[in-house]
Protein backbone atom coordinates (compact mmCIF):
# COMPACT_ATOMS: atom_id res chain seq x y z
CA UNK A 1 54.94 152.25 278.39
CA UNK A 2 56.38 151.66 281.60
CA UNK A 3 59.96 152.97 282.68
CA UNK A 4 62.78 150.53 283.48
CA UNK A 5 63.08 150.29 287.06
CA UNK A 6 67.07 150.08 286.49
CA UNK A 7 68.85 153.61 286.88
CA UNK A 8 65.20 154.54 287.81
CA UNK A 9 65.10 157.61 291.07
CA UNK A 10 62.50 157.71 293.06
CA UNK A 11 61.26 161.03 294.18
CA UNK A 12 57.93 161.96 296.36
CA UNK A 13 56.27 165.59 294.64
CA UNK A 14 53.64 166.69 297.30
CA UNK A 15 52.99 163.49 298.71
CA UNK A 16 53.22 161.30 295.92
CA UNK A 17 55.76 159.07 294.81
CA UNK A 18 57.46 158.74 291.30
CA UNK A 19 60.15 157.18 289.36
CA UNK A 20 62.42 159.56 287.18
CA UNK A 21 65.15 158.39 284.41
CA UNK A 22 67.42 160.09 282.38
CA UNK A 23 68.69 158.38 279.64
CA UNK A 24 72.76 157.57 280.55
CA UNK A 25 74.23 157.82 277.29
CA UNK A 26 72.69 160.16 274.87
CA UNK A 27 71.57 159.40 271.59
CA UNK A 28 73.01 160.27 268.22
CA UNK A 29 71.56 163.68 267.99
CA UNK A 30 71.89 164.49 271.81
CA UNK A 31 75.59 163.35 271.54
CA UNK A 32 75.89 166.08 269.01
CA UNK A 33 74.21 168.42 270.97
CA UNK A 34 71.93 168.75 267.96
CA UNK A 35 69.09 167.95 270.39
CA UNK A 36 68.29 168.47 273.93
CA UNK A 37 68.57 166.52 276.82
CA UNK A 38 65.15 164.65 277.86
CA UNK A 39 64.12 162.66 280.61
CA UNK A 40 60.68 160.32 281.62
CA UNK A 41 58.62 160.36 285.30
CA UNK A 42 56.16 157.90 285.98
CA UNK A 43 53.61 157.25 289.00
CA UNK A 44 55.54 154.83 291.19
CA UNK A 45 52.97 152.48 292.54
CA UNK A 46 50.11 153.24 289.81
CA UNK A 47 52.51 153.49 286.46
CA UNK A 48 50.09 155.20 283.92
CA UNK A 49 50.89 157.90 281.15
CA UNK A 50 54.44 158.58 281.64
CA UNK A 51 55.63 162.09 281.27
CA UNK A 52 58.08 162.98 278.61
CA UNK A 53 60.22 166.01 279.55
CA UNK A 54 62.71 167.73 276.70
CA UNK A 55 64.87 170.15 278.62
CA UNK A 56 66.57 173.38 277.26
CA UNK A 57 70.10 171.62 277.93
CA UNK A 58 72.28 169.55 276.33
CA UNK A 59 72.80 166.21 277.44
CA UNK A 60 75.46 165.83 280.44
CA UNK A 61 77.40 163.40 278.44
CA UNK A 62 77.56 165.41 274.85
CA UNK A 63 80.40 164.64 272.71
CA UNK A 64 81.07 168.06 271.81
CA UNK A 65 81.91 169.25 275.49
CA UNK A 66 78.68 171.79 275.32
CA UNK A 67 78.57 172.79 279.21
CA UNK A 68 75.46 171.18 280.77
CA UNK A 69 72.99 171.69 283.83
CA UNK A 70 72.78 168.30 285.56
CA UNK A 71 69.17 166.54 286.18
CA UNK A 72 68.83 167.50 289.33
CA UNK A 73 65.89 166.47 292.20
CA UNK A 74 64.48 169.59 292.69
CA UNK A 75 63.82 171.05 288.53
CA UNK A 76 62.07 166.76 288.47
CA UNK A 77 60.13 168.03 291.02
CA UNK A 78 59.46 171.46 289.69
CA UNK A 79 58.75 169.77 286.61
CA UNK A 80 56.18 167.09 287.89
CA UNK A 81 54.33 170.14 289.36
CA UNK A 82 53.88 171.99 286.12
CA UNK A 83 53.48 169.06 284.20
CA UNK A 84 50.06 168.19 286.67
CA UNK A 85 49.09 171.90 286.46
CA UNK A 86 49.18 171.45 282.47
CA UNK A 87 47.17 168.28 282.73
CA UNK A 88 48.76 165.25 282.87
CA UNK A 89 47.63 162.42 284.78
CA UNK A 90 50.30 160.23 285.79
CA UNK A 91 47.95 157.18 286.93
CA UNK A 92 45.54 156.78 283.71
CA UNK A 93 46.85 154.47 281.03
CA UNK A 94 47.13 156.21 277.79
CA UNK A 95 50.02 157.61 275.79
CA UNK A 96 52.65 160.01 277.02
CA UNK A 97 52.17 163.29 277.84
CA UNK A 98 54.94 165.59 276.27
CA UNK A 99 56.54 168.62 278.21
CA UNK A 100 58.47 170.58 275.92
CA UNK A 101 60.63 173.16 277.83
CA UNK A 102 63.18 173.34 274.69
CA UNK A 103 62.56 176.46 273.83
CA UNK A 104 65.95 178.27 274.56
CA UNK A 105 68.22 175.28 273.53
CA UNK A 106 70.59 176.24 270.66
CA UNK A 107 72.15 173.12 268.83
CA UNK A 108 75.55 172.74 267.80
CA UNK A 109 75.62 172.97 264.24
């Protein structure tokens, strides 16, 4: 499944371009801060498998004022690197490849 090109950044990782989105207004769960923020990457010019990142933060736009890291450039980046080094291939169709770096996120319960 592609990514919508609106609120879409583009960002080059060693040479290659992508297209990263974070979702502007969180969901249910992420608006409770009972789940973490996530956030999707694609190929730019070749879309593919798109890469599904869950982050270890709550999202920027919680309801419950839970303090949040911003998305930033440079942890996309970061992440696109480990994400290849794991295995994904960004331009071969096929499902999405999951990147779960949740592991320190504490909901608000």
């Amino acid at each position: 499944m592609a990514l919508v090109r609106k609120g879409s950044r583009r960002i080059v990782v060693e040479g290659t371009a992508y297209r990263w989105r974070l979702r502007g207004r969180p969901t249910y769960f992420q608006g409770l801060a009972w789940s973490p923020c996530t956030f999707a990457v694609e190929h730019a010019d070749t879309p593919g498998a798109t890469l599904s990142v869950t982050t270890d933060q709550p999202h920027p736009s919680n309801w419950m004022g839970r303090e949040a890291e911003s998305v930033r450039p440079p942890g996309v980046a970061a992440t696109v690197r480990l994400a290849l080094r794991e295995g994904w291939t960004p331009t071969t169709p096929g499902s999405a490849f999951h990147l779960d770096q949740s592991a320190e996120f504490k909901p608000s319960y």
